[in-house]
C-alpha atoms as a PDB file:
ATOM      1  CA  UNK A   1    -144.964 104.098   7.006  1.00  0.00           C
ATOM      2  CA  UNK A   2    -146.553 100.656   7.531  1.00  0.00           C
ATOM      3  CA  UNK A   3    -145.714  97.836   9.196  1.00  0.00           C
ATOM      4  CA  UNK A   4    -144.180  95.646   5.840  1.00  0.00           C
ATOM      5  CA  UNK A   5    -143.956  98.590   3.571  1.00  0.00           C
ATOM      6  CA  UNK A   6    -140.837  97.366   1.600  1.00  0.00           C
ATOM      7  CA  UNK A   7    -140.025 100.434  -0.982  1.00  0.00           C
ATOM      8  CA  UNK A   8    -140.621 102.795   2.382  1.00  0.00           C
ATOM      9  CA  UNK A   9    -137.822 100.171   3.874  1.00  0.00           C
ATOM     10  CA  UNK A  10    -135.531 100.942   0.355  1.00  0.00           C
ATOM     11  CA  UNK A  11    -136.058 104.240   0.450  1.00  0.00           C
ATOM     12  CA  UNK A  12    -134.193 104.433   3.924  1.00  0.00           C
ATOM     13  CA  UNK A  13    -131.429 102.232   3.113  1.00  0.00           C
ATOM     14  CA  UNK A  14    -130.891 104.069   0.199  1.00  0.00           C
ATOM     15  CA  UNK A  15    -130.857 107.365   1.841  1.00  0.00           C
ATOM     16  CA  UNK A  16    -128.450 106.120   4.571  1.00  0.00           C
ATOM     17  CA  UNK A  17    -125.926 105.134   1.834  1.00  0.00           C
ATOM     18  CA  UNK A  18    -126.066 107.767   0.451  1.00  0.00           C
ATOM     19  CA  UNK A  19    -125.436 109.433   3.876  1.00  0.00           C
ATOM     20  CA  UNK A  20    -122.499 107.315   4.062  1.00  0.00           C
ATOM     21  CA  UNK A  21    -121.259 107.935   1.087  1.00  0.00           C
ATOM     22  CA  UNK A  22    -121.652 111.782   1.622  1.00  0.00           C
ATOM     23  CA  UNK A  23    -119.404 111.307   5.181  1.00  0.00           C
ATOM     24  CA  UNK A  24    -116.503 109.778   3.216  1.00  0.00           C
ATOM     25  CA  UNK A  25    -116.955 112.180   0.225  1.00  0.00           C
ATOM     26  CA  UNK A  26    -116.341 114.885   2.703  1.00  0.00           C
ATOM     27  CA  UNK A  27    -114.748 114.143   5.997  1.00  0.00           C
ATOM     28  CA  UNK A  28    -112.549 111.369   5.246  1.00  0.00           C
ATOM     29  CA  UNK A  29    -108.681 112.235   5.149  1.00  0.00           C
ATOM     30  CA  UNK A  30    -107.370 109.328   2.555  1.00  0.00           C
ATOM     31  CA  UNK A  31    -103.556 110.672   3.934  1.00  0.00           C
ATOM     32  CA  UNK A  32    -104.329 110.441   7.204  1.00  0.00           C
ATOM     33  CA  UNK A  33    -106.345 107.692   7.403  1.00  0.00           C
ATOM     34  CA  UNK A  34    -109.656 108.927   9.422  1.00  0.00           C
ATOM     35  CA  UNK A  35    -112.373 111.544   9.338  1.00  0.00           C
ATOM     36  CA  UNK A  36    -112.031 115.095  10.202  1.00  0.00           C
ATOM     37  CA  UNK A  37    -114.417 117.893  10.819  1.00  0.00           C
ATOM     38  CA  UNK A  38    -115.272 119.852   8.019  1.00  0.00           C
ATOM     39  CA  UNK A  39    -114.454 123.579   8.072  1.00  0.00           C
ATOM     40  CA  UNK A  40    -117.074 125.447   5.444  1.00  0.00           C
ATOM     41  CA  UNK A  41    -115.904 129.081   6.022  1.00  0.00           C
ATOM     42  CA  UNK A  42    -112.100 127.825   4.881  1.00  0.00           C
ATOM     43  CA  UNK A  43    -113.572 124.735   2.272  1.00  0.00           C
ATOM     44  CA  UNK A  44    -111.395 122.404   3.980  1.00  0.00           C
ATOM     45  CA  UNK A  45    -110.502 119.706   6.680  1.00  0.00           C
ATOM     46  CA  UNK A  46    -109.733 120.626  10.193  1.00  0.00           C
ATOM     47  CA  UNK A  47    -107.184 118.388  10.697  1.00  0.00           C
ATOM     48  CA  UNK A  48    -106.812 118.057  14.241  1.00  0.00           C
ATOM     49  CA  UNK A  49    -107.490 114.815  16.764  1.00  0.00           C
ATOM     50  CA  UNK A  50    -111.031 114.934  18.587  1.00  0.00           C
ATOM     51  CA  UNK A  51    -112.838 111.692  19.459  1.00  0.00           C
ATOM     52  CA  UNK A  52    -115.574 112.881  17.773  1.00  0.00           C
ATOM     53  CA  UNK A  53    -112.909 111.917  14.295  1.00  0.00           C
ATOM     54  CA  UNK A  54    -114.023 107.967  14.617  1.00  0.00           C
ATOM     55  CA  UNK A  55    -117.929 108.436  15.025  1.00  0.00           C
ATOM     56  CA  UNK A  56    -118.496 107.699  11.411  1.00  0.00           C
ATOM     57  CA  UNK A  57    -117.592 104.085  12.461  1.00  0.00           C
ATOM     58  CA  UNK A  58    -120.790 104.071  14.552  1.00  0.00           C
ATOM     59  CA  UNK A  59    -122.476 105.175  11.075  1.00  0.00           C
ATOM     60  CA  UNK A  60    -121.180 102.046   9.170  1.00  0.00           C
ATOM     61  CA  UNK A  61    -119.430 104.622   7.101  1.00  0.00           C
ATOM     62  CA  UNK A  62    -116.013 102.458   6.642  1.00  0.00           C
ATOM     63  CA  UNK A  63    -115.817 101.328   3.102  1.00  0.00           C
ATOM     64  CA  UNK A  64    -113.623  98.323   3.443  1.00  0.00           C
ATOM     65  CA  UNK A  65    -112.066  96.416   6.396  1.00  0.00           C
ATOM     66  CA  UNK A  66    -109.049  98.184   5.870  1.00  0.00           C
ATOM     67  CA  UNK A  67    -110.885 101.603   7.026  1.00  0.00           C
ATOM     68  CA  UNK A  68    -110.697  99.962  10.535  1.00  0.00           C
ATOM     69  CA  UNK A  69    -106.941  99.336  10.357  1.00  0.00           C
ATOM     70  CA  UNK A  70    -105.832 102.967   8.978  1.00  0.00           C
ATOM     71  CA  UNK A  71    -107.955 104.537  11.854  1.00  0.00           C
ATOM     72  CA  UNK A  72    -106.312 103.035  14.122  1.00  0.00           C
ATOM     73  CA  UNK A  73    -102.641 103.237  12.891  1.00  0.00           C
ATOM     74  CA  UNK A  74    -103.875 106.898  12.944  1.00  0.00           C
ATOM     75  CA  UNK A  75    -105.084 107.052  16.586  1.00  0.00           C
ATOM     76  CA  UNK A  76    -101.653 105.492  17.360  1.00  0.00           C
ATOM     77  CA  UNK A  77    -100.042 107.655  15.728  1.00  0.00           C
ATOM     78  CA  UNK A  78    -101.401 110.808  17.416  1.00  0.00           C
ATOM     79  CA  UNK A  79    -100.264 109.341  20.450  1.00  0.00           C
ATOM     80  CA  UNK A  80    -104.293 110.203  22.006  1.00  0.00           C
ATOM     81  CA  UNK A  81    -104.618 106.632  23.314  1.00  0.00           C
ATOM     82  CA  UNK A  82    -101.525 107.151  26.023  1.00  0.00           C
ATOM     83  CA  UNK A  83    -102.892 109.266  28.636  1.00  0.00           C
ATOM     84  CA  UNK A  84    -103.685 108.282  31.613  1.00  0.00           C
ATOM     85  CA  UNK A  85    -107.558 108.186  32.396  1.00  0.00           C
ATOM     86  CA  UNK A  86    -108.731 107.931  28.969  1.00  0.00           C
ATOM     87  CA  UNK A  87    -108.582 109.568  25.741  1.00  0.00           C
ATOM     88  CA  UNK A  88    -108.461 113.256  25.343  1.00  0.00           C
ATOM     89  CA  UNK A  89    -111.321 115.516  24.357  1.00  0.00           C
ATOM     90  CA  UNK A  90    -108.549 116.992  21.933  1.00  0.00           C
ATOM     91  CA  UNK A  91    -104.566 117.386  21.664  1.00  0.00           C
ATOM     92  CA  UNK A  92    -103.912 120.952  21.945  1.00  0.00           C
ATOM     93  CA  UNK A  93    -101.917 121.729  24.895  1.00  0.00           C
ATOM     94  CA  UNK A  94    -103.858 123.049  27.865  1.00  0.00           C
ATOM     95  CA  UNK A  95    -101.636 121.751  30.598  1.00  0.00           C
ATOM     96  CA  UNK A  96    -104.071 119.692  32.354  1.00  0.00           C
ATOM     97  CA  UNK A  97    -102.683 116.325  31.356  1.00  0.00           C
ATOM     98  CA  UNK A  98    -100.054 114.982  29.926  1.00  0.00           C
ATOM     99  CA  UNK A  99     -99.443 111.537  27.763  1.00  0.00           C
ATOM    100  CA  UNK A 100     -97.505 108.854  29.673  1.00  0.00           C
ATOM    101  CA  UNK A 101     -94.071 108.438  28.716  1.00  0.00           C
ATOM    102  CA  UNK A 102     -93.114 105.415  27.361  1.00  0.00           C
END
């Protein structure tokens, strides 16, 4: 493409909404409020905390402002954001760590 090329520059915004709107077609969760992996052996959600469940934000995938406040009512919820050190790589038990108490 070339420097100034406007309908090379359209034809990459376009494609990256559509990219976004492909993310929130398939990953987001509208019960739970955030994205989850995508299982396509089972044709469903794997509905299970991982960080990795908020990287559509670095996408610009969140459709209104709202987006912003459900995901994190969800990562409160999970109870991923009380352990000490930092946030888990996931929340199934392994023993290593456990959340704070309150």
């Amino acid at each position: 493409m070339k420097v100034g090329n406007s309908s090379g520059g359209d034809y990459y915004l376009q494609t990256a909404d559509e990219l976004k709107m492909a993310i929130n077609a398939v990953l987001w969760d509208e019960e739970q409020g955030c994205w989850f992996d995508y299982n396509h052996e089972k044709h469903e959600r794997n509905i299970q905390f991982y960080p990795s469940n908020i990287i559509p934000l670095w996408a610009g995938a969140q459709e209104s402002p709202d987006t912003i406040t459900r995901i994190l009512s969800y990562l409160d919820s999970t109870g991923a954001l009380n352990y000490p050190g930092g946030t888990p790589s996931s929340l199934r038990p392994s023993g290593e760590c456990q959340p704070r108490q309150s």
